[in-house]
N, C-alpha and C. Protein backbone atom coordinates (compact mmCIF):
# COMPACT_ATOMS: atom_id res chain seq x y z
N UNK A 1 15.22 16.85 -6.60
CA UNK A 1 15.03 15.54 -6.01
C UNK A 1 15.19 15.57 -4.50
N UNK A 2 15.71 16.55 -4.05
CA UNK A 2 16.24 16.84 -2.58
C UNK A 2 14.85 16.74 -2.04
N UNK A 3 14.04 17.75 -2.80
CA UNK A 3 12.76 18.12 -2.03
C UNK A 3 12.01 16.82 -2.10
N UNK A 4 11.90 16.13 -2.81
CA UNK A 4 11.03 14.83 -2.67
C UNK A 4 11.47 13.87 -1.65
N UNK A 5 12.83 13.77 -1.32
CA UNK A 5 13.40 12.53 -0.25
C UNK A 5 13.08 13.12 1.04
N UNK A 6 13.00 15.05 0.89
CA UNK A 6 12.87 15.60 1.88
C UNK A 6 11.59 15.27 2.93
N UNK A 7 10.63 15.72 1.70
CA UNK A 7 9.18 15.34 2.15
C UNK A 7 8.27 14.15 1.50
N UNK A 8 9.10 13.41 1.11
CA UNK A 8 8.05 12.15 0.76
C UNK A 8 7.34 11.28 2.08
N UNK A 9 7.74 11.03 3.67
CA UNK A 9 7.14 10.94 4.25
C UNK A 9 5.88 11.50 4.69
N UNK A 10 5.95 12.47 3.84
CA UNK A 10 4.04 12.94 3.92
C UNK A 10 3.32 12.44 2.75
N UNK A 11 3.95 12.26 1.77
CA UNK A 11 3.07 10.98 0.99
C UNK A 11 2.65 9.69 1.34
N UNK A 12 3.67 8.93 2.16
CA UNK A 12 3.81 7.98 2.68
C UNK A 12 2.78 7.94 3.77
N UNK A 13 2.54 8.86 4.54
CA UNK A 13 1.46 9.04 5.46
C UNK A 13 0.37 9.33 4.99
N UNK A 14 0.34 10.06 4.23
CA UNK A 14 -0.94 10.27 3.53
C UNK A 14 -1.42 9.10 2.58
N UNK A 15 -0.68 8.69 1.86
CA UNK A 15 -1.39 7.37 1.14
C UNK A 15 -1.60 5.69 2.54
N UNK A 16 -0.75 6.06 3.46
CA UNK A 16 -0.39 5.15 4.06
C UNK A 16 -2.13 5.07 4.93
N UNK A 17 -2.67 6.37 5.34
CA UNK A 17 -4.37 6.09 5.85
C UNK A 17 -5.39 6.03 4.67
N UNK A 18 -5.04 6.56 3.37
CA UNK A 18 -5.94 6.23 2.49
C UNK A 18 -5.91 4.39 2.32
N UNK A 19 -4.82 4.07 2.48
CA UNK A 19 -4.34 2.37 1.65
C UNK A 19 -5.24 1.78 3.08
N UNK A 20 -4.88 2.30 4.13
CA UNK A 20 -5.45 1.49 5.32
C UNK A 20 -6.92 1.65 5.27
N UNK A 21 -7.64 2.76 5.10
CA UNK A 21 -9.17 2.06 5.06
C UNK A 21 -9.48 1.33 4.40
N UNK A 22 -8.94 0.40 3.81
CA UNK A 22 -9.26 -1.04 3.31
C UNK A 22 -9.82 -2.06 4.09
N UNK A 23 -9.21 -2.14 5.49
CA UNK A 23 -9.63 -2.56 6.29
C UNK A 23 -11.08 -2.79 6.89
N UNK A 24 -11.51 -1.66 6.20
CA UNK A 24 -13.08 -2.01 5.91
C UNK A 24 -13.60 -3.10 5.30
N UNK A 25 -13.13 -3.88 4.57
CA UNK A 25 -13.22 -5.08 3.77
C UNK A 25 -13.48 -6.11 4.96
N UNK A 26 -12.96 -5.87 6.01
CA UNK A 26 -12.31 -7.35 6.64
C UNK A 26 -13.94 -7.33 7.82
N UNK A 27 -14.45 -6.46 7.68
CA UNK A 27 -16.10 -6.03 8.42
C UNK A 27 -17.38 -5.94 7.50
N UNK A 28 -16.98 -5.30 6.25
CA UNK A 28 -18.32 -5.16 5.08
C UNK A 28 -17.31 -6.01 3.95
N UNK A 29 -17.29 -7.21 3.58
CA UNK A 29 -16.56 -7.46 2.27
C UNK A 29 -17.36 -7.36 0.83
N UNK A 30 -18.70 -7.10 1.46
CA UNK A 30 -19.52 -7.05 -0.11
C UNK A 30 -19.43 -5.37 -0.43
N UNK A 31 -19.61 -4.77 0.82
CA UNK A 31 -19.39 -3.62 0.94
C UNK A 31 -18.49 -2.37 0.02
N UNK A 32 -16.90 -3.60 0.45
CA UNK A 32 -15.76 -3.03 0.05
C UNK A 32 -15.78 -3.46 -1.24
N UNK A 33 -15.91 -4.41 -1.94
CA UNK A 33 -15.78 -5.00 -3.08
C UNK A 33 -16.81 -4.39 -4.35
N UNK A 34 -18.18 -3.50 -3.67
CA UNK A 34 -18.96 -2.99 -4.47
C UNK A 34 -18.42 -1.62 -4.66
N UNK A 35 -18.21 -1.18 -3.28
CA UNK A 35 -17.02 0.51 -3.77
C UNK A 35 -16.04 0.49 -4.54
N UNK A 36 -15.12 -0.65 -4.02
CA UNK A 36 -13.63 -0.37 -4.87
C UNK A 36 -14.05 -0.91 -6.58
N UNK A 37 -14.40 -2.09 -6.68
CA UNK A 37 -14.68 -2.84 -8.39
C UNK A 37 -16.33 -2.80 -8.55
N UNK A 38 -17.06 -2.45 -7.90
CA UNK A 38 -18.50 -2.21 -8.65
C UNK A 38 -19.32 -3.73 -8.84
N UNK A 39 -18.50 -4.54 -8.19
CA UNK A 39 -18.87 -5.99 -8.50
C UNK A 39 -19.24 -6.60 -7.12
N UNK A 40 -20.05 -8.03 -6.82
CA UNK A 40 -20.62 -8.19 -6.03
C UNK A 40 -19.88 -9.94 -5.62
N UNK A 41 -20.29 -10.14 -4.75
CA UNK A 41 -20.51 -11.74 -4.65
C UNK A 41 -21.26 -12.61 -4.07
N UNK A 42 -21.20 -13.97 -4.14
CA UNK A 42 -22.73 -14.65 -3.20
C UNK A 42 -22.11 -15.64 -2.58
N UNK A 43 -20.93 -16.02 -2.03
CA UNK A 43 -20.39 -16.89 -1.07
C UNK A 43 -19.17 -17.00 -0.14
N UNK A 44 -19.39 -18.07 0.84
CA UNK A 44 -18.37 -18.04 1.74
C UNK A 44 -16.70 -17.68 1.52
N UNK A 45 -16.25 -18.31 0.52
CA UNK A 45 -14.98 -18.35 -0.06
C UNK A 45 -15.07 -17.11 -0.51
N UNK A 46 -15.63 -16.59 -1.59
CA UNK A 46 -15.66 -15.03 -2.03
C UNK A 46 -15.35 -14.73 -0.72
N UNK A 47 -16.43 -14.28 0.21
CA UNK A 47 -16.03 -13.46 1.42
C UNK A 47 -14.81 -13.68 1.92
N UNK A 48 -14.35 -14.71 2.67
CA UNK A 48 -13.25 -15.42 2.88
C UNK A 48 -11.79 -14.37 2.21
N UNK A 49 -11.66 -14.44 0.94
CA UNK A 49 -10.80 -13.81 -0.37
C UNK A 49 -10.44 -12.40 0.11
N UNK A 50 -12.08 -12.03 0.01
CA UNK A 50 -12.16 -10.23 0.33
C UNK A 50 -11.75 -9.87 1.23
N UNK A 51 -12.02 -10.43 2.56
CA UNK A 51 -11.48 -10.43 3.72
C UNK A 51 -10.11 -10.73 4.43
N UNK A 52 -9.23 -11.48 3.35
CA UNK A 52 -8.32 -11.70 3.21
C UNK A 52 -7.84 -10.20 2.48
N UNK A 53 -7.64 -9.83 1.39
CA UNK A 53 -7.10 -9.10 0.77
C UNK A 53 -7.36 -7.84 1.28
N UNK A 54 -8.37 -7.96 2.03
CA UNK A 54 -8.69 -6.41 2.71
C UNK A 54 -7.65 -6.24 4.13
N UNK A 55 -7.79 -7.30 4.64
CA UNK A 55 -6.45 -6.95 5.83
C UNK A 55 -4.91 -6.64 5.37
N UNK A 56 -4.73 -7.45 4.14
CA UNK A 56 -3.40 -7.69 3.07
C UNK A 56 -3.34 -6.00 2.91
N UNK A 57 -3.79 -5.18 2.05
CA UNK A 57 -4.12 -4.01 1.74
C UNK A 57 -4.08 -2.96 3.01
N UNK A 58 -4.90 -3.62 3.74
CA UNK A 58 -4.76 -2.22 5.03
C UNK A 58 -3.34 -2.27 5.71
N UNK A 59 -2.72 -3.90 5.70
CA UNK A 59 -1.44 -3.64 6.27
C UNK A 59 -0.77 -2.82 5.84
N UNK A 60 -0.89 -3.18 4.13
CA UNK A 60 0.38 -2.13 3.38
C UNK A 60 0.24 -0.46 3.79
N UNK A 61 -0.92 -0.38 4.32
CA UNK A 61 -1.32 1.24 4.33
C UNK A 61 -0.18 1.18 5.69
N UNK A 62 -0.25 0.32 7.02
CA UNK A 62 -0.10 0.71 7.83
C UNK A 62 1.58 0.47 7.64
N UNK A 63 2.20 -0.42 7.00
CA UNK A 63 3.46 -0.36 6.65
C UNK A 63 3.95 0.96 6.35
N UNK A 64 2.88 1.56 5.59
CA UNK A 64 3.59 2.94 5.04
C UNK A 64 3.17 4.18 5.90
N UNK A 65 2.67 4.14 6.81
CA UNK A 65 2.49 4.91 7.99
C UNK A 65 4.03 4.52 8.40
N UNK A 66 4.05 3.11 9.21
CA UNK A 66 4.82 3.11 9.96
C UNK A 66 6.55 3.49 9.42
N UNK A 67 6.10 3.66 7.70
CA UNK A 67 7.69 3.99 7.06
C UNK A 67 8.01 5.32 7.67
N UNK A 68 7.01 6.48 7.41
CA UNK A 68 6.55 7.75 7.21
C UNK A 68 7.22 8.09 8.57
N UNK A 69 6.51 7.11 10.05
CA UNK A 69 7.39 7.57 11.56
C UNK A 69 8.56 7.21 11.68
N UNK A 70 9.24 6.24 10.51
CA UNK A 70 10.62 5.78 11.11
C UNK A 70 12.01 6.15 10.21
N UNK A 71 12.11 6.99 10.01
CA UNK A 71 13.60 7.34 8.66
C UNK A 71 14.53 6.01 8.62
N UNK A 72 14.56 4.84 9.90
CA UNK A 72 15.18 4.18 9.12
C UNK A 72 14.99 2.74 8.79
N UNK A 73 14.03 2.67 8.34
CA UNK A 73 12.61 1.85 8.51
C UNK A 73 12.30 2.17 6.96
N UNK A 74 12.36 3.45 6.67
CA UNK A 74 11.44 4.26 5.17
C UNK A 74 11.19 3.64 3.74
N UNK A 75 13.22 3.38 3.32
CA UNK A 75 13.41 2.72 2.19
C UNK A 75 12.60 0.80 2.17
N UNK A 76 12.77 0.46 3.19
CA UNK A 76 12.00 -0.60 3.06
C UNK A 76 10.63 -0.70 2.93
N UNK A 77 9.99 -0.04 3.18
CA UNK A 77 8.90 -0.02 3.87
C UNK A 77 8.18 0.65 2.34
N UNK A 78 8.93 1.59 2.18
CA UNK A 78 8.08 2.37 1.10
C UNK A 78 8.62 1.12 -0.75
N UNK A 79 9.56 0.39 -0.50
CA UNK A 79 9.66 -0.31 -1.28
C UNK A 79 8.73 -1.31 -1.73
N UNK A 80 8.25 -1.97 -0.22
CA UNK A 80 7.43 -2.97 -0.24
C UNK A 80 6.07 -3.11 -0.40
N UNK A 81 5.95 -1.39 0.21
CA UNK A 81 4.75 -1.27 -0.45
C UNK A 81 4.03 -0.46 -1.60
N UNK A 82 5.36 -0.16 -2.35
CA UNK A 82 4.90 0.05 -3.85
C UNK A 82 5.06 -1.21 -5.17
N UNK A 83 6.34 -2.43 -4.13
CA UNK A 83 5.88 -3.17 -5.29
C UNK A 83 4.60 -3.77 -5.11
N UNK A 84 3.75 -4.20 -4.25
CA UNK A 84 2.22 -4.48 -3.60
C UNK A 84 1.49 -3.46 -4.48
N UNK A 85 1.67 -2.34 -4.48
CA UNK A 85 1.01 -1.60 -5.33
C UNK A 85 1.15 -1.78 -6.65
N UNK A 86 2.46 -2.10 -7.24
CA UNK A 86 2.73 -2.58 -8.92
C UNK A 86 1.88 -3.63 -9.17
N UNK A 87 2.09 -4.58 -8.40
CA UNK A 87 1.19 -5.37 -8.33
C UNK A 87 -0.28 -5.76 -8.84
N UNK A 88 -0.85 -5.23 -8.32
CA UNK A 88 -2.22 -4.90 -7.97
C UNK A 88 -2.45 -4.03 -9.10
N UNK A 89 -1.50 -2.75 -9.76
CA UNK A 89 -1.98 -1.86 -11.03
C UNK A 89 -1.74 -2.92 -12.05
N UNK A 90 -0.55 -4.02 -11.96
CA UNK A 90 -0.11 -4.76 -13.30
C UNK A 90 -1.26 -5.80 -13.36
N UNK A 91 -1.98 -6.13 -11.83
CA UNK A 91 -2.83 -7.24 -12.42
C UNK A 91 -4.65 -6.72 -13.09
N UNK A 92 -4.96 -5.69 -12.39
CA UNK A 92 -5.99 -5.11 -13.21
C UNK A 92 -5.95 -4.23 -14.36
N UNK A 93 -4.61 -3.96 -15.07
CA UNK A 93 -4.44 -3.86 -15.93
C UNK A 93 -4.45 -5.30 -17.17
N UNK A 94 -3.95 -6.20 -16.57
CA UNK A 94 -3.77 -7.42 -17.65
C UNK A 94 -5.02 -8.20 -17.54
N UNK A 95 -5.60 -8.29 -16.57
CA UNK A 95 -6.72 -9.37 -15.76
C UNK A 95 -8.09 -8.54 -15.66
N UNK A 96 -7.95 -7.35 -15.52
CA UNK A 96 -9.29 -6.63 -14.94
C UNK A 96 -9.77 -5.45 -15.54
N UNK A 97 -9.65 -5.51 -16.69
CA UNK A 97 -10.26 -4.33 -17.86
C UNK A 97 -11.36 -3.69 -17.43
N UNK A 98 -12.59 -5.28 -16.79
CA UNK A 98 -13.90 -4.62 -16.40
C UNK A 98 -13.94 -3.33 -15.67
N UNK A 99 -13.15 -3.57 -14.73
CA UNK A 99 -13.07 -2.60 -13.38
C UNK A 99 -12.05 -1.70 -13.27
N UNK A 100 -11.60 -1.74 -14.60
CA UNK A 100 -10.64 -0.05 -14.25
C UNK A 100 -11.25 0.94 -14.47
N UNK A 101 -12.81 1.61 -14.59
CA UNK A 101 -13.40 2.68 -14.44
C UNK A 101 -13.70 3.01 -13.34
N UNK A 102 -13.80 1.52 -12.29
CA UNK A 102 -14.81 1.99 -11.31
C UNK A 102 -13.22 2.16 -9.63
N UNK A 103 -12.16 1.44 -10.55
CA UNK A 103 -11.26 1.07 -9.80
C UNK A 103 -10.43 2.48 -9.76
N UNK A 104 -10.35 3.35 -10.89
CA UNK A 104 -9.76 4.85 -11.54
C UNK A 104 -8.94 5.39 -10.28
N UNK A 105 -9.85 5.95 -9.27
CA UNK A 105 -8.93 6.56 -8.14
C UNK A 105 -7.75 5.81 -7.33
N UNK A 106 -7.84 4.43 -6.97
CA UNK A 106 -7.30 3.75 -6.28
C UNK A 106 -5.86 3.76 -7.12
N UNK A 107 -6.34 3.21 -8.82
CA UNK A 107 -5.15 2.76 -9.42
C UNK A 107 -4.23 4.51 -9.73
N UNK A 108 -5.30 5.79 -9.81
CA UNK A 108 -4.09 7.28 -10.31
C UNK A 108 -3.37 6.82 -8.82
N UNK A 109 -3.96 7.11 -7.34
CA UNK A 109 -3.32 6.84 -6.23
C UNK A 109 -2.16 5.81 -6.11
N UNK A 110 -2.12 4.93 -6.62
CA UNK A 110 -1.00 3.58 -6.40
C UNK A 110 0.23 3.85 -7.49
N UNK A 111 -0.34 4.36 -8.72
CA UNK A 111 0.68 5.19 -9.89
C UNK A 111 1.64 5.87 -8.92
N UNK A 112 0.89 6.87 -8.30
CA UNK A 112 1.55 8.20 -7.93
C UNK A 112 2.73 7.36 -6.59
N UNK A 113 2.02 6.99 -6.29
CA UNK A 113 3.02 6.34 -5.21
C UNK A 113 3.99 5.74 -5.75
N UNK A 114 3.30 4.92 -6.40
CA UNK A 114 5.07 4.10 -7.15
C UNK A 114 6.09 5.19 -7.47
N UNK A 115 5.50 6.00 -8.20
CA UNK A 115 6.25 7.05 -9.11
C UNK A 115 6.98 7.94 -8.03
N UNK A 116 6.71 8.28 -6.99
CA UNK A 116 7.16 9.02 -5.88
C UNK A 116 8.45 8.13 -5.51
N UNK A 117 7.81 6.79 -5.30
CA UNK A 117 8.94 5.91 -4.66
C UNK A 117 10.25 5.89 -5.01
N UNK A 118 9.70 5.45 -6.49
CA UNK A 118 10.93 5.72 -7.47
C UNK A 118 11.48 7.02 -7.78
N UNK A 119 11.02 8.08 -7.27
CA UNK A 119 12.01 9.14 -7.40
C UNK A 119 12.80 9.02 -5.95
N UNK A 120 11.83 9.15 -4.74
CA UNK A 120 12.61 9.05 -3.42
C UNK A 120 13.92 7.89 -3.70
N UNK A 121 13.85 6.85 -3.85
CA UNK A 121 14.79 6.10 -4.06
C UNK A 121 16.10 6.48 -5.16
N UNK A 122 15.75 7.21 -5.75
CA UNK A 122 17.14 7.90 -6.46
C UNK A 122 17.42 9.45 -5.83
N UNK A 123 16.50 9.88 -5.07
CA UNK A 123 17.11 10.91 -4.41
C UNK A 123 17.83 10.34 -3.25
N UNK A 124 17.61 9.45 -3.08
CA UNK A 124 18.18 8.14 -1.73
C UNK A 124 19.80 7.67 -2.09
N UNK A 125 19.76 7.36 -3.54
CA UNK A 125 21.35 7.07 -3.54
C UNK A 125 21.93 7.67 -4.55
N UNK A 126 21.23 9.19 -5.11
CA UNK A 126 21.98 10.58 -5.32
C UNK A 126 22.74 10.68 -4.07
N UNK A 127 22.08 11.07 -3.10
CA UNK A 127 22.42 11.30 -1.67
C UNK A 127 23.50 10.60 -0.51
N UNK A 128 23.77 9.17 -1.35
CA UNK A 128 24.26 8.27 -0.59
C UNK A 128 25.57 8.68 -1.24
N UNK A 129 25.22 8.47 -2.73
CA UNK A 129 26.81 8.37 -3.44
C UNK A 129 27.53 9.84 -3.67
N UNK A 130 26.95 10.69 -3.22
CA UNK A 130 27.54 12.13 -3.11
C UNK A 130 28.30 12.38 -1.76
């Protein structure tokens, strides 16, 4: 567990620029919405949504950049943005059946993160309470 608290800031960085090209959404929202779910839309509000959730999303990337530069900054940072990620796997799991084929990489990626988190965080207060 040592080794994961050790180097989980390179997960954190590394998922932290994958999560941020989302931000593409907030420039192409039909764009982003046909890559990530395979699905389309035909109005203002749709766009509006996408464009919304696409800045929402790129922040979290950049949250977890900015965990990755700051050790004491990390535990928050990487908290907040894996429950954002629970999130998002719990609701296209219950809500979005259609699009978990086309959604596949995003959601193994947001797994892995959680799952990291949650180990960093018990190598976090292994570490504390020793």
């Amino acid at each position: 567990m040592d080794l994961i608290a050790r180097n989980f800031r390179w997960l954190m960085l590394l998922s932290g620029v994958l999560t941020a090209t989302m931000f593409y959404g907030l420039f192409a929202p039909q764009a982003a919405l046909e890559w990530m779910f395979g699905a389309s839309f035909n109005g203002q509000l749709e766009a509006l949504v996408v464009r919304s959730w696409s800045a929402l999303v790129g922040l979290m990337g950049v949250l977890l950049i900015y965990g990755a530069l700051s050790p004491r900054h990390r535990v928050l940072c990487a908290v907040i943005a894996a429950l954002s990620k629970a999130i998002f796997v719990s609701l296209l799991l219950i809500h979005g059946q259609d699009y978990l084929s086309k959604a596949a990489p995003a959601i193994a990626l947001d797994l892995l993160v959680i799952a990291f988190t949650l180990l960093f965080l018990l190598a976090v207060q292994k570490r504390r309470s020793a």
